[in-house]
C-alpha atoms as a PDB file:
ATOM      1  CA  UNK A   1      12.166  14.642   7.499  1.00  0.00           C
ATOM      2  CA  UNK A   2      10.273  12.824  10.292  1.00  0.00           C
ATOM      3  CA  UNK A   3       9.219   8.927   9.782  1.00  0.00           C
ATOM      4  CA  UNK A   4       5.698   9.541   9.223  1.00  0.00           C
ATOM      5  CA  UNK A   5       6.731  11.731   6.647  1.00  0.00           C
ATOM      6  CA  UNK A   6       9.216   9.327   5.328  1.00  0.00           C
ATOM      7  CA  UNK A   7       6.695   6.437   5.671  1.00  0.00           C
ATOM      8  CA  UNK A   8       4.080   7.884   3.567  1.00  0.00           C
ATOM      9  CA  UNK A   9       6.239   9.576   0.761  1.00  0.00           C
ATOM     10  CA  UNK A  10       7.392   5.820   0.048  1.00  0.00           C
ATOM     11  CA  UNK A  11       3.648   4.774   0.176  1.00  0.00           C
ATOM     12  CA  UNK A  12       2.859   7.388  -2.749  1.00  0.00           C
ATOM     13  CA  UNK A  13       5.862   7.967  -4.369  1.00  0.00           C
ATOM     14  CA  UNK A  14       7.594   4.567  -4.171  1.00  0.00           C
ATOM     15  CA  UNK A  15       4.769   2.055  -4.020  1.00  0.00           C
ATOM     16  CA  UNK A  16       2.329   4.090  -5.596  1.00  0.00           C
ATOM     17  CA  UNK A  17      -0.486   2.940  -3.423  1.00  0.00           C
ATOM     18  CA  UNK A  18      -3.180   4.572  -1.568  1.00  0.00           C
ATOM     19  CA  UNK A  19      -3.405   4.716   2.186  1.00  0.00           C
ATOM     20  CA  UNK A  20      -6.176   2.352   2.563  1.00  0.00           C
ATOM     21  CA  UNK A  21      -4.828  -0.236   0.445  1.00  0.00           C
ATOM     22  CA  UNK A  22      -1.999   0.005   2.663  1.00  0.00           C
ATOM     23  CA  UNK A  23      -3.758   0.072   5.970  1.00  0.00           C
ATOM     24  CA  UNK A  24      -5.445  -3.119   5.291  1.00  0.00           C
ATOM     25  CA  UNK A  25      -2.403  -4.889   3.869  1.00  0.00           C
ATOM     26  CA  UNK A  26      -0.526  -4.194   7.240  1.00  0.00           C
ATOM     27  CA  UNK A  27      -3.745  -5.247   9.193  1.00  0.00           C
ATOM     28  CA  UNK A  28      -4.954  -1.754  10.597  1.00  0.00           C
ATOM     29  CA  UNK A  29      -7.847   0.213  10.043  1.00  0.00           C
ATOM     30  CA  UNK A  30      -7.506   3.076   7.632  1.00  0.00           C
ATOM     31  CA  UNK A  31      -7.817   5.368  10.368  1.00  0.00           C
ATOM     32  CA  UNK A  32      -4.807   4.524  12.792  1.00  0.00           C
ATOM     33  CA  UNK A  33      -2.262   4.047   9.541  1.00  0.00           C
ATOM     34  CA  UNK A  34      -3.677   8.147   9.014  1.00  0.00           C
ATOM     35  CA  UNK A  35      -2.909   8.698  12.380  1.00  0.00           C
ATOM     36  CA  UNK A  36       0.562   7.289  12.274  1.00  0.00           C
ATOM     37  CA  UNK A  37       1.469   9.118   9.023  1.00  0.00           C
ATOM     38  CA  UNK A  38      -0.052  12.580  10.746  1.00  0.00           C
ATOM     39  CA  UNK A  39       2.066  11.887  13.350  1.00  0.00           C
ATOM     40  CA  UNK A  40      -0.823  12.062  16.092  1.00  0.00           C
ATOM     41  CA  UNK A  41       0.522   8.466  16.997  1.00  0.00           C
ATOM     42  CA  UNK A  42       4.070   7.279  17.067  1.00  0.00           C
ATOM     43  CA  UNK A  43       4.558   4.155  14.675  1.00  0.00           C
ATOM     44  CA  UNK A  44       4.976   0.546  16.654  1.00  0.00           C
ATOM     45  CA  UNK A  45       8.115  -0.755  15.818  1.00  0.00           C
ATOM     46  CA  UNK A  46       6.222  -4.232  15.253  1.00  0.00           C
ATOM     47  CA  UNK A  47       4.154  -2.076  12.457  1.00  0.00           C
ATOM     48  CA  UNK A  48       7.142  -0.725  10.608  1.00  0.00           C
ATOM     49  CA  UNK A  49       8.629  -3.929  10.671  1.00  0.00           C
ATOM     50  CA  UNK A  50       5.783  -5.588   9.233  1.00  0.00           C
ATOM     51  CA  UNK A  51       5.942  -3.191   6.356  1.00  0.00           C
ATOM     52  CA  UNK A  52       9.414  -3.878   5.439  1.00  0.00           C
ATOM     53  CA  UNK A  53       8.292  -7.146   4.934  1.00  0.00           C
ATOM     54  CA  UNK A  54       5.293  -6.249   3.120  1.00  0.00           C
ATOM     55  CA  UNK A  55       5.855  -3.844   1.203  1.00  0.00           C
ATOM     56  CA  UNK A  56       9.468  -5.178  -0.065  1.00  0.00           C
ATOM     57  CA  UNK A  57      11.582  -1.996   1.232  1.00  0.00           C
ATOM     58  CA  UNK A  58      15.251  -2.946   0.991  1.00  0.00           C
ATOM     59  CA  UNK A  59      17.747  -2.529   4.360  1.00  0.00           C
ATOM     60  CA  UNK A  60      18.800   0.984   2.520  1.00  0.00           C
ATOM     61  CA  UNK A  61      15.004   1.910   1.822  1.00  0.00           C
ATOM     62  CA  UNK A  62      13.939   0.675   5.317  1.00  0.00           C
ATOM     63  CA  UNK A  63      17.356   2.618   7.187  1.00  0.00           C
ATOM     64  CA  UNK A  64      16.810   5.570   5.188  1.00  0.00           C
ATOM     65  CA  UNK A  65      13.379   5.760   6.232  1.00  0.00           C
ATOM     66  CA  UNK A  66      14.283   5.210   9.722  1.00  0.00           C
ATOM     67  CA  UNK A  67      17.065   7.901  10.344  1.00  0.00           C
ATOM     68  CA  UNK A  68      14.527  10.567   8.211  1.00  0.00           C
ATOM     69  CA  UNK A  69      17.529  10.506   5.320  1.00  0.00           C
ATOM     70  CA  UNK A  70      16.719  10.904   1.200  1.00  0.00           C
ATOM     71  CA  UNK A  71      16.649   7.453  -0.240  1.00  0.00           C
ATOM     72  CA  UNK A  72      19.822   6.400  -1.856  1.00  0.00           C
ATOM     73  CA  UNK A  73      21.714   9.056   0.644  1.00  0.00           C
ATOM     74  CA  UNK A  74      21.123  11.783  -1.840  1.00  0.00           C
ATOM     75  CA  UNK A  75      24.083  10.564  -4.439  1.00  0.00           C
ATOM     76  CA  UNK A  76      21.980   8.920  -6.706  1.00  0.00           C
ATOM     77  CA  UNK A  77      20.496   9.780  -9.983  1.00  0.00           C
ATOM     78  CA  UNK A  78      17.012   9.998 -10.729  1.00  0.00           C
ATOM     79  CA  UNK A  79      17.177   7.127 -13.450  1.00  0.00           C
ATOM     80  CA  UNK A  80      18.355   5.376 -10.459  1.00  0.00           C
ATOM     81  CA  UNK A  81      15.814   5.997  -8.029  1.00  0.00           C
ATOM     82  CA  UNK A  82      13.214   5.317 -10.679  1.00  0.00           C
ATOM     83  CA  UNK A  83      14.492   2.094 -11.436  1.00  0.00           C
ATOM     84  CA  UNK A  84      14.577   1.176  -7.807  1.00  0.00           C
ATOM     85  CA  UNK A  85      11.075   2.718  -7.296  1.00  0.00           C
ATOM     86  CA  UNK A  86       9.923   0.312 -10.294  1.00  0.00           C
ATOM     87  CA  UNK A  87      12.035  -2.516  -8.614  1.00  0.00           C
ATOM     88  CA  UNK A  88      10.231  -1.857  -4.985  1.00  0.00           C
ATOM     89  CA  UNK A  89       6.856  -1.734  -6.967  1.00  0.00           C
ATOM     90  CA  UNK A  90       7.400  -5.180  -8.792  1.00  0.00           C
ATOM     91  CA  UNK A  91       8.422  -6.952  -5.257  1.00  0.00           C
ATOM     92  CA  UNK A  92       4.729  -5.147  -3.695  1.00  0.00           C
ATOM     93  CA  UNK A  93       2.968  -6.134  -6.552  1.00  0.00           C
ATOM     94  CA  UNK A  94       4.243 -10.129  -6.525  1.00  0.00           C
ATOM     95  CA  UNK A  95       3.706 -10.465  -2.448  1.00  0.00           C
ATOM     96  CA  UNK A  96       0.184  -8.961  -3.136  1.00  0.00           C
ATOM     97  CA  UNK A  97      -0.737 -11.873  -6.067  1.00  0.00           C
ATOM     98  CA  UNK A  98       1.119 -14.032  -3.649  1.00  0.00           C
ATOM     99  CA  UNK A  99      -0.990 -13.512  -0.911  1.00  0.00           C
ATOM    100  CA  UNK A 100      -4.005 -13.022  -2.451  1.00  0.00           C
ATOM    101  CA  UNK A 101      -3.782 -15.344  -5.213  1.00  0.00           C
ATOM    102  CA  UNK A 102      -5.596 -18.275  -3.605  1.00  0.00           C
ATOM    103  CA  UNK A 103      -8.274 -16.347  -2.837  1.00  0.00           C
ATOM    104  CA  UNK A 104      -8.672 -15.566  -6.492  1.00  0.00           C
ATOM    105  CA  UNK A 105      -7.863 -18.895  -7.642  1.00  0.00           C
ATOM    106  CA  UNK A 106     -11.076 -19.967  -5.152  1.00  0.00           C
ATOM    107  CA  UNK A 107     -13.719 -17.177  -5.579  1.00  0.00           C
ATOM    108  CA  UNK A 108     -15.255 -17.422  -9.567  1.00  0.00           C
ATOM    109  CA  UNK A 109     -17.210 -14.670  -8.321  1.00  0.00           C
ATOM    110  CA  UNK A 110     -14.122 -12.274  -7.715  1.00  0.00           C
ATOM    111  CA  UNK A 111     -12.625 -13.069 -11.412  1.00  0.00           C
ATOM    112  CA  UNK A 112     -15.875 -12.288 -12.972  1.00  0.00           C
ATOM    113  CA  UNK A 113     -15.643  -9.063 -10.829  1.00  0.00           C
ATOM    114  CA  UNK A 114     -12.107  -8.249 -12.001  1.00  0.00           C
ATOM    115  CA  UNK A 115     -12.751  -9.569 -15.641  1.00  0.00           C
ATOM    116  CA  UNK A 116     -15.575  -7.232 -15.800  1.00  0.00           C
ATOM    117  CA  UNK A 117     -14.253  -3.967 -14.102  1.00  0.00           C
ATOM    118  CA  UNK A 118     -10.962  -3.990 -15.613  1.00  0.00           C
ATOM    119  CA  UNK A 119     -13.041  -4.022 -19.142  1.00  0.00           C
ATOM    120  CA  UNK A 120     -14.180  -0.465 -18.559  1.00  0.00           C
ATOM    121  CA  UNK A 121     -12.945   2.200 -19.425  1.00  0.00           C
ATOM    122  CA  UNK A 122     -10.953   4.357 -16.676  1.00  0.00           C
ATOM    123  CA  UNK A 123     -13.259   6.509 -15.361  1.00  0.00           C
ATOM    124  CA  UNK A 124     -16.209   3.881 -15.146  1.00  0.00           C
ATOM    125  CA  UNK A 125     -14.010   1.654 -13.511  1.00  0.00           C
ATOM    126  CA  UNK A 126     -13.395   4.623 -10.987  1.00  0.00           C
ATOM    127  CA  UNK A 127     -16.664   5.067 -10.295  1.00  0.00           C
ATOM    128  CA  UNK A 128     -17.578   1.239 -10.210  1.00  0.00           C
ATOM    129  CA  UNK A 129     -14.802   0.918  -7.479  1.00  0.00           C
ATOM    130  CA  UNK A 130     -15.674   3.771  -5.254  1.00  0.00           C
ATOM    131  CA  UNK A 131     -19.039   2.512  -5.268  1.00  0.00           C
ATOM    132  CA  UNK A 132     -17.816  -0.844  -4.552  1.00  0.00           C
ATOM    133  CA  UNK A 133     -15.773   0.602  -1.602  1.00  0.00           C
ATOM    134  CA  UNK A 134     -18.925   2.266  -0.006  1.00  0.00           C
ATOM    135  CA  UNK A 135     -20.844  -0.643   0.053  1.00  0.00           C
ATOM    136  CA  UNK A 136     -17.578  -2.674   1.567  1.00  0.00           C
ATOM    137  CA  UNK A 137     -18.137   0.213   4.039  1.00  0.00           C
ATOM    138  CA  UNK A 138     -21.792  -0.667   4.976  1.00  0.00           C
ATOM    139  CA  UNK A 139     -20.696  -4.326   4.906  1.00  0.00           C
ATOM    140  CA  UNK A 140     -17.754  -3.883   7.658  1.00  0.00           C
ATOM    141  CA  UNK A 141     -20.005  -0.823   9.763  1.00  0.00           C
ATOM    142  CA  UNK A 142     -22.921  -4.115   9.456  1.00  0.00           C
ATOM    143  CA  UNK A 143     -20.796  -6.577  10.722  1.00  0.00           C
ATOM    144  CA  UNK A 144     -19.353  -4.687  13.605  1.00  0.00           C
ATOM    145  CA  UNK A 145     -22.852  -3.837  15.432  1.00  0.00           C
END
């Protein structure tokens, strides 16, 4: 299995995460970390080194990931892998309130927006969010003329 592969089966299967959320973690645009995972571009090596750190991948994860090899060199059980999944989740999730937890701690306006979306009910809070991306959209497509 090539890198890209690799690289965006632990995005989605490991992490859980969606591309863009990714993307601007590892400061690119959406649109190159596609690229890379399409493989129409070949991955920097500063880029996949920045998502080791990141994203929490272990040596094995990062190695495996590397040399196109199954994680946990194929002799593992799934109970195993899952636990390790939840383990690599639990590390992404604490470096994202780490890095973004000032930001949070500063900006009432950003609790009251959390407070208040994570109070509806799935599918609202879908639809609040997407709508919320778009207009992040128009902001960033504003900003740039």
């Amino acid at each position: 299995m090539a890198i890209q592969d690799k690289f965006r089966e632990y995005r989605e299967d490991v992490l859980g995460i969606k591309q863009r959320e990714m993307a601007y973690r590892l400061g690119v645009e959406p649109a190159v970390l596609s690229n890379y995972e399409l493989g129409k571009r070949d991955f920097p090596n500063d880029l996949l080194v920045r998502a080791k750190e990141v994203f929490g991948m272990t040596d094995e994860q990062f190695l495996a990931m590397m040399l196109g090899r199954p994680y946990g060199g194929g002799g593992r059980d799934t109970a195993r892998l899952l636990e390790e999944a939840r383990e690599a989740q639990a590390r992404y999730y604490a470096s994202f309130a780490e890095s973004y937890g000032e930001v949070i701690e500063q900006s009432a306006e950003l609790r009251e927006l959390i407070s208040f979306v994570s109070g509806q009910d799935p599918k609202t809070r879908k639809e609040m969010l997407s709508v919320t991306r778009r207009m992040l959209d128009i902001f960033k497509d504003m900003r740039l003329d």
